[in-house]
C-alpha atoms as a PDB file:
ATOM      1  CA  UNK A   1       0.000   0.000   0.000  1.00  0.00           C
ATOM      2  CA  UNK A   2       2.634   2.332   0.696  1.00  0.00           C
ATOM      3  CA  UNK A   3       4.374   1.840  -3.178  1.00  0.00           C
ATOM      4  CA  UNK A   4       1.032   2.899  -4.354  1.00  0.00           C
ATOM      5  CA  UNK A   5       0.882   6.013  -2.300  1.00  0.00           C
ATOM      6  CA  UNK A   6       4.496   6.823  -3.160  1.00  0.00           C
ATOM      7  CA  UNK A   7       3.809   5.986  -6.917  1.00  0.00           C
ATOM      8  CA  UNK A   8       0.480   8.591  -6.904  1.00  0.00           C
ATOM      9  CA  UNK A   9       2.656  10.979  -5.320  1.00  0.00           C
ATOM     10  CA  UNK A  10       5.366  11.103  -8.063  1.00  0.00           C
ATOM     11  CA  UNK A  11       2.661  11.179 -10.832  1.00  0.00           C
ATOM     12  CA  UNK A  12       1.019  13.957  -9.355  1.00  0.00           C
ATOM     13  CA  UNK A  13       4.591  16.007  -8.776  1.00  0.00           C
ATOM     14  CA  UNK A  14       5.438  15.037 -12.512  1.00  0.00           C
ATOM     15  CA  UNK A  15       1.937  15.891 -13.680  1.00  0.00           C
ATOM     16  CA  UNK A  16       2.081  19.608 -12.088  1.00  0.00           C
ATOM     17  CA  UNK A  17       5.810  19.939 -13.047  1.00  0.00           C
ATOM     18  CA  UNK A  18       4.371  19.119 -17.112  1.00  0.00           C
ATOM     19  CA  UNK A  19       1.809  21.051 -16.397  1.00  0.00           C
ATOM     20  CA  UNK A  20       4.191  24.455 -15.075  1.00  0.00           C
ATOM     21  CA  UNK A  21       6.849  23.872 -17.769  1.00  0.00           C
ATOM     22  CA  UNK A  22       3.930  24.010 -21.067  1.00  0.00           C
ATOM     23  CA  UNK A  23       2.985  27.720 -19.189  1.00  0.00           C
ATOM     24  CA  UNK A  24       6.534  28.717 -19.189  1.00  0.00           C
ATOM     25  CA  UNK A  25       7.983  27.094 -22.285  1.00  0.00           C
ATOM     26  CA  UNK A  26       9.127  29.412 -24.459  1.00  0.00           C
ATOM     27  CA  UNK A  27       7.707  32.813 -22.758  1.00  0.00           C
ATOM     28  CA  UNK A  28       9.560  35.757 -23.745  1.00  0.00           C
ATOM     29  CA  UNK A  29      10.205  37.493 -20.376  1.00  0.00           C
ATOM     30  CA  UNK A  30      11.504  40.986 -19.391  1.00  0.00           C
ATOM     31  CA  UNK A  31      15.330  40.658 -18.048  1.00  0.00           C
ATOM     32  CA  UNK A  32      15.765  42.907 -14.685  1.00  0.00           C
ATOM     33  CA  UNK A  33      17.208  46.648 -15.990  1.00  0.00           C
ATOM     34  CA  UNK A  34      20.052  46.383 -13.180  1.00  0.00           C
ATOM     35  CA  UNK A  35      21.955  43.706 -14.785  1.00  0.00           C
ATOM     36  CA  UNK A  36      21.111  44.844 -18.194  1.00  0.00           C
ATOM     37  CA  UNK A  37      23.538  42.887 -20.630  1.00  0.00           C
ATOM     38  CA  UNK A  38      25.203  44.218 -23.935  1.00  0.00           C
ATOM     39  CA  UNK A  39      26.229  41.668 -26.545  1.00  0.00           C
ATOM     40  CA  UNK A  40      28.329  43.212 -29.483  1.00  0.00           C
ATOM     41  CA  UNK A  41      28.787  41.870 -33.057  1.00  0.00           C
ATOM     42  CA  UNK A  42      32.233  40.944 -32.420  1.00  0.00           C
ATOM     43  CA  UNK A  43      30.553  38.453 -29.929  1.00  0.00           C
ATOM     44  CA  UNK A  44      28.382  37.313 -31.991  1.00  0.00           C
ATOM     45  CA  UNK A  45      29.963  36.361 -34.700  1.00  0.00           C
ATOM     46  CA  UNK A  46      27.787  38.603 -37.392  1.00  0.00           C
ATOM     47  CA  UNK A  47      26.418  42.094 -37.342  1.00  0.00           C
ATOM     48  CA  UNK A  48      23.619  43.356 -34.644  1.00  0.00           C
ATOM     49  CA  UNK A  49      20.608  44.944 -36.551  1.00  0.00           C
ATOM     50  CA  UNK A  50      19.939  48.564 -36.911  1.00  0.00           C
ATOM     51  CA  UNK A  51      16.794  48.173 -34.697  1.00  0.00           C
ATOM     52  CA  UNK A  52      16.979  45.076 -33.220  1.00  0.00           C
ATOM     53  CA  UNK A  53      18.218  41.688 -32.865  1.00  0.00           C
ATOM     54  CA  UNK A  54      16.843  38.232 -32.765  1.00  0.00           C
ATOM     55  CA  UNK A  55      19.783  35.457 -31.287  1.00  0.00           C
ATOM     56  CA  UNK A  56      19.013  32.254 -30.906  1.00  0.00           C
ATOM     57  CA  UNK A  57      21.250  29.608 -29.126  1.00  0.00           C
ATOM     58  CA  UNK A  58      20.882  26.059 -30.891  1.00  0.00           C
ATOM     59  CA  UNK A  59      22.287  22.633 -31.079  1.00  0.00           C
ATOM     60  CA  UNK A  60      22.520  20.069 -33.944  1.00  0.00           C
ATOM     61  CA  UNK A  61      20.281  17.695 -31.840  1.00  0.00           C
ATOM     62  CA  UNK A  62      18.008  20.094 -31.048  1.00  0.00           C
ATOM     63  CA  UNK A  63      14.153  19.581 -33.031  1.00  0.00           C
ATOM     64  CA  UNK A  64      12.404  22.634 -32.166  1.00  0.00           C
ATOM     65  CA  UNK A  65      15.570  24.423 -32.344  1.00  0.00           C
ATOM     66  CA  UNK A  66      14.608  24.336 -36.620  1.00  0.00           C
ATOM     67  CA  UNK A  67      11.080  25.310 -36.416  1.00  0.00           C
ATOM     68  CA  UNK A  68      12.656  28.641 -33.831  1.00  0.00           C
ATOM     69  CA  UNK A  69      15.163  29.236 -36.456  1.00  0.00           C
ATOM     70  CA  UNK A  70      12.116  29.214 -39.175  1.00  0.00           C
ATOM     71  CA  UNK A  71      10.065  31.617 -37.175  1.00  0.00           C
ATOM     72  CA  UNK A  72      12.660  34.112 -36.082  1.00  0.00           C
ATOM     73  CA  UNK A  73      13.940  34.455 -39.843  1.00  0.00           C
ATOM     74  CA  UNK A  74      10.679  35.104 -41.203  1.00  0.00           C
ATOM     75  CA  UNK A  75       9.887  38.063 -38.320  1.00  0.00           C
ATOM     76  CA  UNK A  76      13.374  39.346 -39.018  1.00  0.00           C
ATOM     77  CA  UNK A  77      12.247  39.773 -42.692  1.00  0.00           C
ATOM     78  CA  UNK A  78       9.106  41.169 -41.765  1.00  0.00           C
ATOM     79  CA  UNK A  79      10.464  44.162 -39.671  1.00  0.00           C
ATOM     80  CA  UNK A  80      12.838  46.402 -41.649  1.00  0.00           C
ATOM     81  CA  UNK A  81      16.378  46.606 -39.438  1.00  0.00           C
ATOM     82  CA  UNK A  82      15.722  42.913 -37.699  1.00  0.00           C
ATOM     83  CA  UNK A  83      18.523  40.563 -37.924  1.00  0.00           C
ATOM     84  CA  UNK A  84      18.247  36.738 -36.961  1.00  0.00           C
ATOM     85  CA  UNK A  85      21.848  35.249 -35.477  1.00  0.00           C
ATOM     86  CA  UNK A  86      22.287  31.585 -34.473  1.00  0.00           C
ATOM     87  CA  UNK A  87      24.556  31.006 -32.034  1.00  0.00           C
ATOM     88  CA  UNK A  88      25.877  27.329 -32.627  1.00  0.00           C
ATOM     89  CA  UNK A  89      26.008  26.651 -28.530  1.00  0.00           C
ATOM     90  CA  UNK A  90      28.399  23.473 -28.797  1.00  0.00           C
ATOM     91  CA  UNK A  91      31.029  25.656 -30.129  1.00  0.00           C
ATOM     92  CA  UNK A  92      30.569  28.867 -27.752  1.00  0.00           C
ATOM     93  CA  UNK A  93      30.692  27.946 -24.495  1.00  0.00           C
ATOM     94  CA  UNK A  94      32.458  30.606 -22.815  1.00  0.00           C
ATOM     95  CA  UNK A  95      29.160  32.971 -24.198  1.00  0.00           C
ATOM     96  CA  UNK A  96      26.593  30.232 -23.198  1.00  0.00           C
ATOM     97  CA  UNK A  97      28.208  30.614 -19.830  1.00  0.00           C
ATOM     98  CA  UNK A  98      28.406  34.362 -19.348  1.00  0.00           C
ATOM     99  CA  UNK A  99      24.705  34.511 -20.168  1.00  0.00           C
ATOM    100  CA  UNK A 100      23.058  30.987 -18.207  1.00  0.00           C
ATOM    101  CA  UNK A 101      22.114  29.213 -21.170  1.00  0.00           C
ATOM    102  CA  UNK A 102      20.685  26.347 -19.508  1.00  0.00           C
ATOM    103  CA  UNK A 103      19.004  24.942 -22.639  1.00  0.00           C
ATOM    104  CA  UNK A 104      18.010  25.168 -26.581  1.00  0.00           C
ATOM    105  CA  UNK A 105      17.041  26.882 -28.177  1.00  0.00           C
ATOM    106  CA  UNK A 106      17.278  30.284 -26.294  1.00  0.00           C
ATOM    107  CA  UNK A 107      16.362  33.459 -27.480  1.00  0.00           C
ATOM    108  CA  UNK A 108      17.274  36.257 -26.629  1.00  0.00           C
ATOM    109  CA  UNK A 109      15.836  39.726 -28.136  1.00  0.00           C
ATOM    110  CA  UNK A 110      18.092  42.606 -28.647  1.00  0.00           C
ATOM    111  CA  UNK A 111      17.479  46.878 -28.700  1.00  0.00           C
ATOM    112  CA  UNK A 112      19.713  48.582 -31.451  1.00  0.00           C
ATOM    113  CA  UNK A 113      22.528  48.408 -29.105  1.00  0.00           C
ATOM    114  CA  UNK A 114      22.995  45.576 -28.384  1.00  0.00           C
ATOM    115  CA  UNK A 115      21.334  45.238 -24.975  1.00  0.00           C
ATOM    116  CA  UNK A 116      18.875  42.202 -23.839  1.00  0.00           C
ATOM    117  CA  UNK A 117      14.955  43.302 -23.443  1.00  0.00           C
ATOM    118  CA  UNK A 118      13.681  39.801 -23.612  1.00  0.00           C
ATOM    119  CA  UNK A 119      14.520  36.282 -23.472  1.00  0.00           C
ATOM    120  CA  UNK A 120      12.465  32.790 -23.751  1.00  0.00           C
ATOM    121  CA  UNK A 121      13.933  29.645 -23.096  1.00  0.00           C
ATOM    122  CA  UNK A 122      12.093  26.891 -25.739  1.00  0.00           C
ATOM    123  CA  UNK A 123      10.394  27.309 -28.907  1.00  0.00           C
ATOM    124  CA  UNK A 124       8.816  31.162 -28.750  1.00  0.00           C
ATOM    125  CA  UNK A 125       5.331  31.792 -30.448  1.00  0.00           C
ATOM    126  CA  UNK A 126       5.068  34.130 -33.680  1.00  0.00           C
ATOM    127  CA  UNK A 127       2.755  36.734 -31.583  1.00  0.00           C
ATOM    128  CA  UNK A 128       5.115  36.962 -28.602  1.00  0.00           C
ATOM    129  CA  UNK A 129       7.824  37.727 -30.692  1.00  0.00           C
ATOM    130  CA  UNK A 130       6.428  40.428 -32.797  1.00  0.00           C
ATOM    131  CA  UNK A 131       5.115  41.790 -29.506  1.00  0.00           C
ATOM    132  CA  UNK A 132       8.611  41.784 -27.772  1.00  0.00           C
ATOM    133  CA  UNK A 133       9.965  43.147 -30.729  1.00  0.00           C
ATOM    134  CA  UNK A 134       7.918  46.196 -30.295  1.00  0.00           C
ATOM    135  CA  UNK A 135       9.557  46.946 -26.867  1.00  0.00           C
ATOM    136  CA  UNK A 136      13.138  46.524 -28.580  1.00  0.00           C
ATOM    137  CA  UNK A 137      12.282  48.983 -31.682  1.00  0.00           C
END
């Protein structure tokens, strides 16, 4: 009786952790003004855009990581002065590290420059990144 209690328990903490992690997956959320960070193009590896800048931190494994890349390049050519980066994380660790990339794909949204407005860890929606695109612009 007391496996089946312990079983029911783990189901229902693995149930509400599913259940948090689809709410939060892929949310683009405000980053604190304090500790405001500044990427450059030099750190990138390409050119920032004149308004803003979508980066996106994927891995070769990584599924949604294609339909993110798909979605960020077609805002980017919606909005005149948008550029889409991807950040190959396997090969830039020490920049994963310096900005707690704990998984792909990341993105993170970037003002004209260079600093972070918004970030969503997992696969952002269209809407949410048109709409954090308007804070950046």
């Amino acid at each position: 009786m007391t496996g089946l209690i312990v079983c029911l328990g783990v189901l229902a903490a693995a149930g509400v952790f599913g259940a948090v992690r689809k709410v939060r997956d892929g949310r683009l959320k405000v980053r604190g003004r304090d500790d405001a960070v500044r990427l450059t193009a030099e750190e990138l590896g390409e050119p920032l855009g004149e308004r803003a800048t979508l980066v996106q931190f994927s891995t070769s494994f990584c599924q949604p990581c294609r339909a993110t890349r798909r979605t960020l390049a077609e805002v980017a050519g919606m909005v005149d002065g948008v550029a889409h980066v991807e950040v190959d994380a396997e090969s830039r660790l020490e920049l994963v590290r310096r900005l707690e990339v704990l998984r792909t794909p990341t993105v993170l949204v970037l003002d004209a420059s260079g600093r972070v407005v918004r970030r969503a860890a997992g696969q952002p929606r269209k809407a949410d990144v048109i709409a954090a695109l308007g804070e950046a612009v």
